[in-house]
Protein backbone atom coordinates (compact mmCIF):
# COMPACT_ATOMS: atom_id res chain seq x y z
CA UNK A 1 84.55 110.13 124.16
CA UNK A 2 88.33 110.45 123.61
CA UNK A 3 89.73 112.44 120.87
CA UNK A 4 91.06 109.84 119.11
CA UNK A 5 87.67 107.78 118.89
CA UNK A 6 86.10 110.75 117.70
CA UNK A 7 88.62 111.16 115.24
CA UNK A 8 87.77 107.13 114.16
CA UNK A 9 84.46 107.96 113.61
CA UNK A 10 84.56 110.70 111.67
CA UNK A 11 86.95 109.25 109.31
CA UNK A 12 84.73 106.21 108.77
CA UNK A 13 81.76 108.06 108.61
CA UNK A 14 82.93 110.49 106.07
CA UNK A 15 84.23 107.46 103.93
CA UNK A 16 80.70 106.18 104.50
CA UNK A 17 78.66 109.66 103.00
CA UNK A 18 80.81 109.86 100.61
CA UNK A 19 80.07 106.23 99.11
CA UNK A 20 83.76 105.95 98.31
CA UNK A 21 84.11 102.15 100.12
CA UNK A 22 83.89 100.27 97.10
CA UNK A 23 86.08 102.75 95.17
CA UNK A 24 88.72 102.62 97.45
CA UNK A 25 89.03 99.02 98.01
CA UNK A 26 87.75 95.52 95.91
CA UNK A 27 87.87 93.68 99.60
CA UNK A 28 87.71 95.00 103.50
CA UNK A 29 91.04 96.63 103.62
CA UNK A 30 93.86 94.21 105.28
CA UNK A 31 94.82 97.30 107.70
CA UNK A 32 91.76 98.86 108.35
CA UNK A 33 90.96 102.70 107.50
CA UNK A 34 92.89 104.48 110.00
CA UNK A 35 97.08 104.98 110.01
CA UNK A 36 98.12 104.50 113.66
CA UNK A 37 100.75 106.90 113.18
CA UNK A 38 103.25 105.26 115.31
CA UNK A 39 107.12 105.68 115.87
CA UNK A 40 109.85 105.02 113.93
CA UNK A 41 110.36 101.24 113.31
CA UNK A 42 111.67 99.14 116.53
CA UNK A 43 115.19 97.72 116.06
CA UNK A 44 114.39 94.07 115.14
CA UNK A 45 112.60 95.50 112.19
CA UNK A 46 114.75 98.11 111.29
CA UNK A 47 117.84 95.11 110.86
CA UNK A 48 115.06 92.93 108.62
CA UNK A 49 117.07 91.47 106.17
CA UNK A 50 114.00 92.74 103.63
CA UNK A 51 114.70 96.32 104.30
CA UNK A 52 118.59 95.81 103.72
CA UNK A 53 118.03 93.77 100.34
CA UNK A 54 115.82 96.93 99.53
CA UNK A 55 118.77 99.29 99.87
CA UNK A 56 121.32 97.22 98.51
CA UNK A 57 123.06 98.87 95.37
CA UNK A 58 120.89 102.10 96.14
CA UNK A 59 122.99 104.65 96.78
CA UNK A 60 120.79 106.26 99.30
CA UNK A 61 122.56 109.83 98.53
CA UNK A 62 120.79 110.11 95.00
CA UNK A 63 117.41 108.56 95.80
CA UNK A 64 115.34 111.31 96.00
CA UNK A 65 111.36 110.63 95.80
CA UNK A 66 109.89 112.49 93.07
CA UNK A 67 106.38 112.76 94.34
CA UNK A 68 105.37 114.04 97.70
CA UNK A 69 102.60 116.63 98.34
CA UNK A 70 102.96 118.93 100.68
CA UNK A 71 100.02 119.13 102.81
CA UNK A 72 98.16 121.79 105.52
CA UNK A 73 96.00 123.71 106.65
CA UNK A 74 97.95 127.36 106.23
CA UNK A 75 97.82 127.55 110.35
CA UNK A 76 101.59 128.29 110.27
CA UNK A 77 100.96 130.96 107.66
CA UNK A 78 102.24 129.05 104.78
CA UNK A 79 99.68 129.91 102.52
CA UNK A 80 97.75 127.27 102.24
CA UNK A 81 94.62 127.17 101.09
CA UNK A 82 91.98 124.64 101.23
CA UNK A 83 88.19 125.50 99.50
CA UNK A 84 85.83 125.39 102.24
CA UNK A 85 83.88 122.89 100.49
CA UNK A 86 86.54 120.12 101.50
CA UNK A 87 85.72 121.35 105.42
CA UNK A 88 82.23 120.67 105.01
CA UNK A 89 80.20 117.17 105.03
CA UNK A 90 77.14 118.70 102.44
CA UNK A 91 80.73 117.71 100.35
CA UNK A 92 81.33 113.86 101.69
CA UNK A 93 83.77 113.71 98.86
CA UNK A 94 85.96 115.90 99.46
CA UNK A 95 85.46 116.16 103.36
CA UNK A 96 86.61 112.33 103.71
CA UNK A 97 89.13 113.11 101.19
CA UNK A 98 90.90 116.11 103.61
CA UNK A 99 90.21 113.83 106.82
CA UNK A 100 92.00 110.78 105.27
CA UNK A 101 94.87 112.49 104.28
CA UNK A 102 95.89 114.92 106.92
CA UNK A 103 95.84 111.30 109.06
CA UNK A 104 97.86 109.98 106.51
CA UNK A 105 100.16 112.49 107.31
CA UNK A 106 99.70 112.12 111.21
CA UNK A 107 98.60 115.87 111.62
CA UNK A 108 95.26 115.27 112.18
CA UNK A 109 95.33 115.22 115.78
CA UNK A 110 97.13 118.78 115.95
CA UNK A 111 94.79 121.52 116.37
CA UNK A 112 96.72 124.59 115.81
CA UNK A 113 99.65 123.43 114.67
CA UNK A 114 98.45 120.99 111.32
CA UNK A 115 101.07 122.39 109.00
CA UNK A 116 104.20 122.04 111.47
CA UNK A 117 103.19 118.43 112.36
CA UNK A 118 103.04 117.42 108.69
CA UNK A 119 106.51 118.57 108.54
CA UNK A 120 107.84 117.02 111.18
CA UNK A 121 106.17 113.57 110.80
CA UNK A 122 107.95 113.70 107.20
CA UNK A 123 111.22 114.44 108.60
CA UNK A 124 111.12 111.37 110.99
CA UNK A 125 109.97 109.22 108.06
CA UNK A 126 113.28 110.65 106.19
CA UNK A 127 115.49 110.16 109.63
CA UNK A 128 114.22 105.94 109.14
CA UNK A 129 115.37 105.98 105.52
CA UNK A 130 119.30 105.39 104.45
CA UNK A 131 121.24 108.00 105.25
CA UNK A 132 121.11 111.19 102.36
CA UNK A 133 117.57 110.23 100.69
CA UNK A 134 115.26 113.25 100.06
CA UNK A 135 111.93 114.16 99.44
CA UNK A 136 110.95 116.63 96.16
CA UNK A 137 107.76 118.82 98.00
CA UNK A 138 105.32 119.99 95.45
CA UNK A 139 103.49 123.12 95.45
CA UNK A 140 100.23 123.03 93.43
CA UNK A 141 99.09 126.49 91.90
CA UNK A 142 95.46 127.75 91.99
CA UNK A 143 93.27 127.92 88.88
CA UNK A 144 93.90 130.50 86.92
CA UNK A 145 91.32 131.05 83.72
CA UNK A 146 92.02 131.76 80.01
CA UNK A 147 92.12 135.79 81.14
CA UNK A 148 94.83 135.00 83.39
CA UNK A 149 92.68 136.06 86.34
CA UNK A 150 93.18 133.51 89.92
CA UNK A 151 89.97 131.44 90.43
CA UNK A 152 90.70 130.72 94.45
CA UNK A 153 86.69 130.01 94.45
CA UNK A 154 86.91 127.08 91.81
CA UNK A 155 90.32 125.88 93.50
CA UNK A 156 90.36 122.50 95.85
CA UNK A 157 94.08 122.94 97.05
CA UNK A 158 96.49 125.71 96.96
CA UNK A 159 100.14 125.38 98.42
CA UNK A 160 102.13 128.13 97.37
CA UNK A 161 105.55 128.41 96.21
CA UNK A 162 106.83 130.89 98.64
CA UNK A 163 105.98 128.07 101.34
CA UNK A 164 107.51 125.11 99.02
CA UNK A 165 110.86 126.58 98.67
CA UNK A 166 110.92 127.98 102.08
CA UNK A 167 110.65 124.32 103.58
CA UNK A 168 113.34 123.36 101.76
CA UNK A 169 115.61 126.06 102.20
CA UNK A 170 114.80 125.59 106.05
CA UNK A 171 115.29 121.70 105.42
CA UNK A 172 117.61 121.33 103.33
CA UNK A 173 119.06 117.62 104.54
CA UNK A 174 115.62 116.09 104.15
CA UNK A 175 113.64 118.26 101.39
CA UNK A 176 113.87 119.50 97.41
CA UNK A 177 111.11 121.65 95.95
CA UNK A 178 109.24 121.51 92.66
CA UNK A 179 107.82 124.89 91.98
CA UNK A 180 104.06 124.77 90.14
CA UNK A 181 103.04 127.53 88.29
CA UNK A 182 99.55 127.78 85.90
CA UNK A 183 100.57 128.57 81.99
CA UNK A 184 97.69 130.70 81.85
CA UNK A 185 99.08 133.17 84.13
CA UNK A 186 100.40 136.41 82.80
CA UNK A 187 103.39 136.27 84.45
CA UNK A 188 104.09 132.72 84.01
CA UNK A 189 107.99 132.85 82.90
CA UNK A 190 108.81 135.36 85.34
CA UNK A 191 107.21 132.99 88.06
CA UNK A 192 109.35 130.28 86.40
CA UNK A 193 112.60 132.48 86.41
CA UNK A 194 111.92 133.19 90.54
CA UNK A 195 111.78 129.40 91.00
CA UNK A 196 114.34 128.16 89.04
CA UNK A 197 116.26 131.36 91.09
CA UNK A 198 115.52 129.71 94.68
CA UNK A 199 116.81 126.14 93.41
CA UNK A 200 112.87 124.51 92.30
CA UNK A 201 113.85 120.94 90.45
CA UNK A 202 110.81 120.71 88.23
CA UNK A 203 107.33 122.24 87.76
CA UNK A 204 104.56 120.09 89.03
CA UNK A 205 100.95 120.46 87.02
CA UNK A 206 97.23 118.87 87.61
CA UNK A 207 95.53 119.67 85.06
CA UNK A 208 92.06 118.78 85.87
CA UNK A 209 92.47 120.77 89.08
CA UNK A 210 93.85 123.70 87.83
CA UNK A 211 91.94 124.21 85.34
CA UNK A 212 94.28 124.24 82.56
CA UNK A 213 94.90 122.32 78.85
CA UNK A 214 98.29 121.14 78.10
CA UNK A 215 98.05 121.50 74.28
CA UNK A 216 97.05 124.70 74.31
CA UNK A 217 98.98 127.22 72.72
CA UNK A 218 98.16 129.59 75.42
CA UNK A 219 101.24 126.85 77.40
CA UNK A 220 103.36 127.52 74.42
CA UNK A 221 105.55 130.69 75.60
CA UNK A 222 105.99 128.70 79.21
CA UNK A 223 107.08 125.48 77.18
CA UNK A 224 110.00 127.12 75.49
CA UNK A 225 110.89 128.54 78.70
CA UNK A 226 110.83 125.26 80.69
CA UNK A 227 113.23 123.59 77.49
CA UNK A 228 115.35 126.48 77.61
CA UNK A 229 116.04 126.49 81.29
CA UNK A 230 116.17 122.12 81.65
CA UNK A 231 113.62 121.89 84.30
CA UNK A 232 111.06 119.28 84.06
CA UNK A 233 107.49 119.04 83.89
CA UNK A 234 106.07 116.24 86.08
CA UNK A 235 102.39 116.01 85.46
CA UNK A 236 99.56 113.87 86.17
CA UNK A 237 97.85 112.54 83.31
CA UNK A 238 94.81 110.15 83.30
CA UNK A 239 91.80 109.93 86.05
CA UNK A 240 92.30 112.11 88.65
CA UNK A 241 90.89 111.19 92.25
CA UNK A 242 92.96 112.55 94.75
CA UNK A 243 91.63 115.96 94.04
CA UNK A 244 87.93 117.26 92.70
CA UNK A 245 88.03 119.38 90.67
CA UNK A 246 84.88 121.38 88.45
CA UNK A 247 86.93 120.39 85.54
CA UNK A 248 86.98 117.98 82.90
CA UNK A 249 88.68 114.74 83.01
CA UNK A 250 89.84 114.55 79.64
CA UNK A 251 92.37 117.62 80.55
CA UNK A 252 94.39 114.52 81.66
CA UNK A 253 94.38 112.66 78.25
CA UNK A 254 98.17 111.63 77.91
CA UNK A 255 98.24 112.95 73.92
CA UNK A 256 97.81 116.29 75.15
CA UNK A 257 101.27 116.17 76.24
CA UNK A 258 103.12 116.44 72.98
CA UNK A 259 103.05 120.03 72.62
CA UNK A 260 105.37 120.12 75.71
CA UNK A 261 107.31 117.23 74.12
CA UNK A 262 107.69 119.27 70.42
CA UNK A 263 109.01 122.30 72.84
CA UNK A 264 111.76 120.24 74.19
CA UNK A 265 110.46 119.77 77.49
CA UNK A 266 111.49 116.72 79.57
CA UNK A 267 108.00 115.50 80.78
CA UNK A 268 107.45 113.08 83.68
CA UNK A 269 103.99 111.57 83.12
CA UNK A 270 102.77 110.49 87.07
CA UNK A 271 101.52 107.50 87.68
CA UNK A 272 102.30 106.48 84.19
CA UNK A 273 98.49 107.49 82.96
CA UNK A 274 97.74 104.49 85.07
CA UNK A 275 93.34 105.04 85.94
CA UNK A 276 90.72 106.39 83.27
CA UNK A 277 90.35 106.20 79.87
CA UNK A 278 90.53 109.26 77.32
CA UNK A 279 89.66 109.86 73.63
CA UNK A 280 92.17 108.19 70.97
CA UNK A 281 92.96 112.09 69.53
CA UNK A 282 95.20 110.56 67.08
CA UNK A 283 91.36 108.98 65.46
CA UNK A 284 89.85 112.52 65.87
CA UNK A 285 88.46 114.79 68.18
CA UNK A 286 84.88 112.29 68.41
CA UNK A 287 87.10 108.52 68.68
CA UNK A 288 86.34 106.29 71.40
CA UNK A 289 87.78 106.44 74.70
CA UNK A 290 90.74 104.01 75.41
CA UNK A 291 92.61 103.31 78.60
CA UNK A 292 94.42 106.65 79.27
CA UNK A 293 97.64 104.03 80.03
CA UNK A 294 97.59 102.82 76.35
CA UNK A 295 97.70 106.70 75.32
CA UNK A 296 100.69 106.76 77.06
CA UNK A 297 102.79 103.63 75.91
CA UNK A 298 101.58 104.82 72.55
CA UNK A 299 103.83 108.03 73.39
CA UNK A 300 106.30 105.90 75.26
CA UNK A 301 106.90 103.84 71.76
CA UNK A 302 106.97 106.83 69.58
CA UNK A 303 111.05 107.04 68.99
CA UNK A 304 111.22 110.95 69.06
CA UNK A 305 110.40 110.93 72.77
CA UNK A 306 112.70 108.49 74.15
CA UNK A 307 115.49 111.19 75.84
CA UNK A 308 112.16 113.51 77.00
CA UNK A 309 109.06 111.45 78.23
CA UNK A 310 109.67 109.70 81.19
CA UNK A 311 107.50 107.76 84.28
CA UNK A 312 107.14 107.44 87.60
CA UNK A 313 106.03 105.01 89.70
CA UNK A 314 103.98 106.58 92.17
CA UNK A 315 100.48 105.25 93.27
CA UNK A 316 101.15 101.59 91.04
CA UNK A 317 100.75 99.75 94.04
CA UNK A 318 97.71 101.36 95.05
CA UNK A 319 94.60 98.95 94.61
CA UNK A 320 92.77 100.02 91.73
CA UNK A 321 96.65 100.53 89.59
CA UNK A 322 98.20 97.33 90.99
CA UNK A 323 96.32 95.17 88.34
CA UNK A 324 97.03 95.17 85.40
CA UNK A 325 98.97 98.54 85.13
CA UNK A 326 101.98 97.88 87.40
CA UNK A 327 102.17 94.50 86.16
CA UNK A 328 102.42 96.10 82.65
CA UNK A 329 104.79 98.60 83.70
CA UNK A 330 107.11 96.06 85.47
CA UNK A 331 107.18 93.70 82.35
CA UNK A 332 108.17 96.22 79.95
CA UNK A 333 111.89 96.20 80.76
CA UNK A 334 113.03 98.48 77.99
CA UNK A 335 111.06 101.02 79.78
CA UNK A 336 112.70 101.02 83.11
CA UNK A 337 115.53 103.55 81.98
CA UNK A 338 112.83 105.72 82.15
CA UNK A 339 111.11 105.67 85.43
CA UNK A 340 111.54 107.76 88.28
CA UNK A 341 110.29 106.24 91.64
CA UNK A 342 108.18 108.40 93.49
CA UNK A 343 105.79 107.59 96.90
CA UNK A 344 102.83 110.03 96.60
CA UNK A 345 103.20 110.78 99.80
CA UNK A 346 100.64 110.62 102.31
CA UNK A 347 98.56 108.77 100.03
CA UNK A 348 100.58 105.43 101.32
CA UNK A 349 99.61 106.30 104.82
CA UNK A 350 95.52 106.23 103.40
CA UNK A 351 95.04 102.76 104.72
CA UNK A 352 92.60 101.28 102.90
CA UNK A 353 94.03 102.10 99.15
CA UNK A 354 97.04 99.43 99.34
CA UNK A 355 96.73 95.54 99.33
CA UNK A 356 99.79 93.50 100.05
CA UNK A 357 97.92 90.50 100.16
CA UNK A 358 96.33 91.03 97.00
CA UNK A 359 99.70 91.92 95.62
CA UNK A 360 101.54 88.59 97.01
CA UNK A 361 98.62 86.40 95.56
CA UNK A 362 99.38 87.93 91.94
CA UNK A 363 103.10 86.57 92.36
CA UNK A 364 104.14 90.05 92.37
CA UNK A 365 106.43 89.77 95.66
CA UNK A 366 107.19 86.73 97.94
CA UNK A 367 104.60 85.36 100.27
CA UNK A 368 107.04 85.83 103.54
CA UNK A 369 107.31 89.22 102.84
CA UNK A 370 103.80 90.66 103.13
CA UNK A 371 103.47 90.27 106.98
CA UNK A 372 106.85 92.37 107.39
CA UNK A 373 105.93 94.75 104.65
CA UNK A 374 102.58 95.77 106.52
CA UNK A 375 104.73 96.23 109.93
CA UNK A 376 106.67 98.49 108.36
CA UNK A 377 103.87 100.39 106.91
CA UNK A 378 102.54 100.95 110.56
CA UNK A 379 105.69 102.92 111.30
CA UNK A 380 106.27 104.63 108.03
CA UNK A 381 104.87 104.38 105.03
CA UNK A 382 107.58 105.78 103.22
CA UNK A 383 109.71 103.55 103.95
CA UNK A 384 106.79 100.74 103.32
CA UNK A 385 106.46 102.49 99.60
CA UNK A 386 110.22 101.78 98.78
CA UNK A 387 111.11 98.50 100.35
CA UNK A 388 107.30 97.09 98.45
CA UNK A 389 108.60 98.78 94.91
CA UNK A 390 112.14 97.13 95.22
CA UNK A 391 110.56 93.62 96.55
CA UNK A 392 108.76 93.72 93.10
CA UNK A 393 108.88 90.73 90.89
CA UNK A 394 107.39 89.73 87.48
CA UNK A 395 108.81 86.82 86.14
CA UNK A 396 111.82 87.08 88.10
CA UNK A 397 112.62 90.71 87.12
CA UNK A 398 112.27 93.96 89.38
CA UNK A 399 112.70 97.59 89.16
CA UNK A 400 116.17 98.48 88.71
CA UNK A 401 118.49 100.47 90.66
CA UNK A 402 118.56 102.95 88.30
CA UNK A 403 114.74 103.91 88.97
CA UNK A 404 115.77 104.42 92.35
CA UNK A 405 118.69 107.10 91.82
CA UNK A 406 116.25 110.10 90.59
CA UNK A 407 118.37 112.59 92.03
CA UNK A 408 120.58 113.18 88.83
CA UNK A 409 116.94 113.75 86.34
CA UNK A 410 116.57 116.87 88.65
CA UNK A 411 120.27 118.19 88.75
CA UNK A 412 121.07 120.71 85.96
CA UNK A 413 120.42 119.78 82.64
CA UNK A 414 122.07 120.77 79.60
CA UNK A 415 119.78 122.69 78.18
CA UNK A 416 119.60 125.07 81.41
């Protein structure tokens, strides 16, 4: 059996254990479960007239996408660390969950060499984008518990700094870095001052992974220092399933936010709270649960937050977001000043989690387009991620250019 069959297999069967199918997908996926992974797009595509309408009025020099993971194995000796629980199929989860994205990423059939081939299938994606677009890389800190003590045991995913900023600084046409670093630590603002130091753009946090509460006053000391130096926090809030984690959900709950907010701290809510559903704090600690999203266009409506709480867009076109919440984001208009587009990169290379079909039969972009769109995703799925976002329509009105342009949210700030 050739390695790439094998590969098949095991990808399929791990989605199988781990039960995920109907999770992942409301129909057979349109594009099956495995990324082909193939070369940059041929020529005929790369003139569509779809992909030039995308990149019309963009100037490609400040689009930089606000949301890509870096991902490995630590075979280069990055530092990467993944819990040997995801390497395992007594942990279908989380096995099916490393298998689908290192294919996402095309490194999956690079023995060796896993952390290298991530990198350079994301610098071909970049080469088949407009001329000066970027990429922000996140690192994602270990858990680290209320002692300040690492907890590498109860961590899923650990990509250090040290490798983040090296990429970039090795990169630096095709990559920006986003530094993450766990409040609880003791050393916290000193971690943040050695970021900021080797040019990090924002501070990345998942909470239910890491193991840490954003309204707890053990963040306060790194709040004031993320106001007083301008640097962002871009944060997931809301279900997380990308990652397990031994922690709970409701670290995610959008209200737990404001403490950042009262510091002064730009925040950039990902996904814009788009899956779950968390306790209504405002009612009290026992409430019901609401959708997490509705936690967050509470905040988003709240006056007082309008120059610091910001969006971004990545994973709305994703099956289970699509409908209703990128439908709701697209037809609130006076919230598009405040979204930053992002991919989520590899997740748009995980087959089976996207739907253009399903998308063009909601109206939400033209019929002629989907068979183009899912061409393009074959060859990159960045590329596929921007050129779907800026086909976008809802009652006539898309995304604006403006979403597009990130690259001035991360430049110096005043405050810094």
């Amino acid at each position: 059996m050739n390695s790439s069959r094998r590969r098949n297999l095991a990808l399929l069967a791990a989605l199988g254990a781990a039960g995920t199918a109907a999770a992942l997908v409301r129909y057979w996926p349109e594009q099956g479960f495995i990324n082909p992974c193939r070369a940059l797009l041929p020529p005929e595509l790369t003139r569509h007239a779809l992909i030039g309408a995308a990149w019309e009025g963009i100037d490609a020099r400040k689009a930089w996408d606000c949301h890509v993971h870096l991902v490995g194995t630590g075979d280069s000796g990055s530092g990467i660390r993944i819990n040997p629980a995801m390497e395992s199929l007594a942990n279908p989860l989380q096995y099916a969950q490393r298998l689908f994205y290192l294919n996402a990423g095309c490194a999956h059939d690079a023995p060796g060499r896993v952390d290298e081939s991530y990198l350079e299938r994301m610098r071909n994606l970049v080469d088949g984008l407009a001329q000066g677009a970027k990429l922000l890389l996140f690192a994602l800190d270990c858990v680290v518990d209320a002692s300040g003590e690492e907890r590498l045991q109860d961590t899923s995913i650990y990509v250090p700094n040290r490798y983040a900023a090296q990429t970039a600084r090795r990169y630096p046409d095709y990559f920006e870095w986003a530094a993450s670093i766990h409040p609880y630590r003791r050393d916290c603002v000193e971690r943040l001052a050695s970021a900021h130091a080797q040019g990090a753009r924002a501070v990345k946090w998942l909470p239910s992974a890491m193991g840490m509460d954003p309204a707890s006053r053990r963040c306060d000391r790194f709040y004031a220092e993320l106001a007083r130096r301008g640097l962002p926090l871009i944060t997931h809030a809301g279900r997380e399933l990308a990652i397990g984690s031994a922690f709970p959900q409701n670290l995610g709950n959008p209200l737990r936010l404001r403490r950042a907010l009262e510091h002064g701290v730009r925040v950039v809510v990902a996904h814009c709270a788009s899956l779950g559903a968390d306790i209504d704090l405002d009612a009290g600690p026992n409430a019901q649960e609401v959708e997490s999203f509705s936690l967050f266009a509470r905040l988003m409506e709240e006056p007082r937050w309008k120059k610091l709480l910001f969006g971004d867009l990545s994973a709305l076109p994703q099956v289970h977001r699509a409908v209703p919440y990128l439908e709701r984001v697209l037809e609130r208009a006076h919230w598009h000043a405040r979204l930053l587009n992002g991919s989520d990169y590899p997740l748009p290379g995980v087959m089976p989690i996207y739907s253009v079909e399903r998308l063009a039969e909601r109206g939400l972009i033209e019929r002629t387009a989907a068979p183009v769109l899912k061409r393009i995703r074959e060859h990159s799925p960045l590329l596929f991620d921007f050129v779907l976002k800026r086909s976008l329509r809802l009652a006539g009105r898309g995304f604006p250019a403006s979403v597009f342009e990130t690259r001035g949210f991360f430049e110096p700030h005043p405050n810094a």
